[in-house]
N, C-alpha and C. Protein backbone atom coordinates (compact mmCIF):
# COMPACT_ATOMS: atom_id res chain seq x y z
N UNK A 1 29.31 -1.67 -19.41
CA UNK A 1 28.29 -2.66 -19.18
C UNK A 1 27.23 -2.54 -20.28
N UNK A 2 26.90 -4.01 -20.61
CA UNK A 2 25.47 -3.79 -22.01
C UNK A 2 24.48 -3.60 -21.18
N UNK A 3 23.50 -3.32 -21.79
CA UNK A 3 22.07 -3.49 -21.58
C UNK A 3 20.99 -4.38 -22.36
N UNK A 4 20.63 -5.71 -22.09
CA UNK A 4 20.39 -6.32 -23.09
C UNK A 4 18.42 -5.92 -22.74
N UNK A 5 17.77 -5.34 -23.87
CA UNK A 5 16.23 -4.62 -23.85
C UNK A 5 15.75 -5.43 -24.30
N UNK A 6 14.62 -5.71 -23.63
CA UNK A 6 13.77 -6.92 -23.68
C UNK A 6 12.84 -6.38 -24.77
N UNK A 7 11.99 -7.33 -25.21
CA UNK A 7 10.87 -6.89 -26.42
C UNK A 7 9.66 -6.17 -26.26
N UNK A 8 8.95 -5.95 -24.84
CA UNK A 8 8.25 -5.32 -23.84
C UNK A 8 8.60 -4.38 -24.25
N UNK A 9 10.21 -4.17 -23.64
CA UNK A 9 10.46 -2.53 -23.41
C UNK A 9 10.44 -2.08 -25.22
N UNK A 10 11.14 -2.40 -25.82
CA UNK A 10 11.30 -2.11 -27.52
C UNK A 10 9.79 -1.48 -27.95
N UNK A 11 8.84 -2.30 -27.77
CA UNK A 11 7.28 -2.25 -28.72
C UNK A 11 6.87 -0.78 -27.71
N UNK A 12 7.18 -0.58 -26.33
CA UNK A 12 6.96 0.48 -25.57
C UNK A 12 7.35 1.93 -26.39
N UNK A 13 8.92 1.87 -26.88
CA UNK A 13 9.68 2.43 -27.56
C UNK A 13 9.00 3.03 -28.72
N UNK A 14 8.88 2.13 -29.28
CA UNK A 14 8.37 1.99 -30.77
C UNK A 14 7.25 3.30 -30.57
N UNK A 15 6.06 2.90 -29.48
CA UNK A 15 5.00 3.94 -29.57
C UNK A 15 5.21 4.73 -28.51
N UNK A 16 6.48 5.15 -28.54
CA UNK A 16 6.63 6.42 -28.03
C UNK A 16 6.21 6.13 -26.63
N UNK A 17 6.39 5.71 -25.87
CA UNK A 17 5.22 4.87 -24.34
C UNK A 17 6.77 5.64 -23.32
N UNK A 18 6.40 4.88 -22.10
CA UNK A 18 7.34 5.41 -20.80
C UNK A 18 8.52 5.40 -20.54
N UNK A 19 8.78 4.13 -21.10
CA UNK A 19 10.16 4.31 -21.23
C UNK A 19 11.51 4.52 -22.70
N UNK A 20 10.74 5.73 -23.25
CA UNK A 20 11.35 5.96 -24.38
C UNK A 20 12.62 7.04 -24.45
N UNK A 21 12.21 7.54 -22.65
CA UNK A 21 13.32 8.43 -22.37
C UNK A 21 14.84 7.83 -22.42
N UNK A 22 14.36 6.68 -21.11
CA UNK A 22 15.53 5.90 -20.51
C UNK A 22 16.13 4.69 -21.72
N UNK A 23 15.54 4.24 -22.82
CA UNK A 23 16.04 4.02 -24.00
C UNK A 23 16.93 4.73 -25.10
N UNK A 24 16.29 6.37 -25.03
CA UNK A 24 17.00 6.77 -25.25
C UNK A 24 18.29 6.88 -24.78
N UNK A 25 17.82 7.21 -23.59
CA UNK A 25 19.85 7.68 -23.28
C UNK A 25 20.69 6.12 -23.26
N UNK A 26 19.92 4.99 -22.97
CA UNK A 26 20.71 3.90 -23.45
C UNK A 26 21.43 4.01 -24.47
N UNK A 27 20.81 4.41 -25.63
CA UNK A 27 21.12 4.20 -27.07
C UNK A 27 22.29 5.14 -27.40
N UNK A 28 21.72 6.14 -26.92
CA UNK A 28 22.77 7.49 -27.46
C UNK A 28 24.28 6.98 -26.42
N UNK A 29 24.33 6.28 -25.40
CA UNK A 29 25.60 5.92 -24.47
C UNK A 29 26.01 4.19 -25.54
N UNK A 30 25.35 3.95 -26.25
CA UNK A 30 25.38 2.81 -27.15
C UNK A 30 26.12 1.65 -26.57
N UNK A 31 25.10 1.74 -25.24
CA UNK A 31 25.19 0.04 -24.30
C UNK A 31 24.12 -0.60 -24.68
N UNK A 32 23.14 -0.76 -25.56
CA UNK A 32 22.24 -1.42 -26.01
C UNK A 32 22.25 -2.45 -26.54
N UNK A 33 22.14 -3.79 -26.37
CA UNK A 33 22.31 -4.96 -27.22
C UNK A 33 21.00 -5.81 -27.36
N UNK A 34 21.13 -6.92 -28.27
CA UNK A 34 19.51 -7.29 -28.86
C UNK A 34 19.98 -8.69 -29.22
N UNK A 35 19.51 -9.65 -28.93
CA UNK A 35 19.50 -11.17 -29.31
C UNK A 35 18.66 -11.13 -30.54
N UNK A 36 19.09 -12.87 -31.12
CA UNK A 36 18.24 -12.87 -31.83
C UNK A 36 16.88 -13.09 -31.98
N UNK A 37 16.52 -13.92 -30.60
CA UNK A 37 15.04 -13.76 -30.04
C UNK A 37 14.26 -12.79 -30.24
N UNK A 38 14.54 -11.62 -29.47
CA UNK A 38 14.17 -10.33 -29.30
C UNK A 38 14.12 -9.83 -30.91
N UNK A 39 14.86 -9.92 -31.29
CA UNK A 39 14.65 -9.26 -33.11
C UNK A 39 13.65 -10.10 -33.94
N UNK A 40 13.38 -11.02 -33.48
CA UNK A 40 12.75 -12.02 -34.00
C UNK A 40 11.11 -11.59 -33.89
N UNK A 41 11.26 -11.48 -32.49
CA UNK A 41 9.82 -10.94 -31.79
C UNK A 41 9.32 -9.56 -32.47
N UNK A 42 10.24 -8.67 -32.61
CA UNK A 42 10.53 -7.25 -33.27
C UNK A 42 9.69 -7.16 -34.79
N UNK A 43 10.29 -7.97 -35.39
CA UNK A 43 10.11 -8.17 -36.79
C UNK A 43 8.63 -7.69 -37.11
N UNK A 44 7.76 -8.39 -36.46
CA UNK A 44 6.19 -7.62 -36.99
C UNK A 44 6.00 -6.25 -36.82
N UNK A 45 6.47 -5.84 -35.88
CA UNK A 45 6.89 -4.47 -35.18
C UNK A 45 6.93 -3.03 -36.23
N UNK A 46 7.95 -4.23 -37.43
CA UNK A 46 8.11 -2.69 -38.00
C UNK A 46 7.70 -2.59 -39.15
């Protein structure tokens, strides 16, 4: 099953915030997926 991570949770990520645990282990099980919306939104981000 994916997990599609909303842009909320990502910018949370980014600064290290609450749910950077449970992203992690998303990532490392590499069910993580990303539209192009969401990357879109991202973009200033980084």
């Amino acid at each position: 099953m994916d997990v599609l991570v909303d842009t909320s949770i990502w910018i949370d990520y980014f600064k290290a915030g609450d749910s950077s645990q449970d992203l992690d282990y998303l990532i490392d099980e590499n069910i993580v997926v990303i539209n192009d919306i969401i990357l879109t939104e991202l973009v200033p981000y980084l």
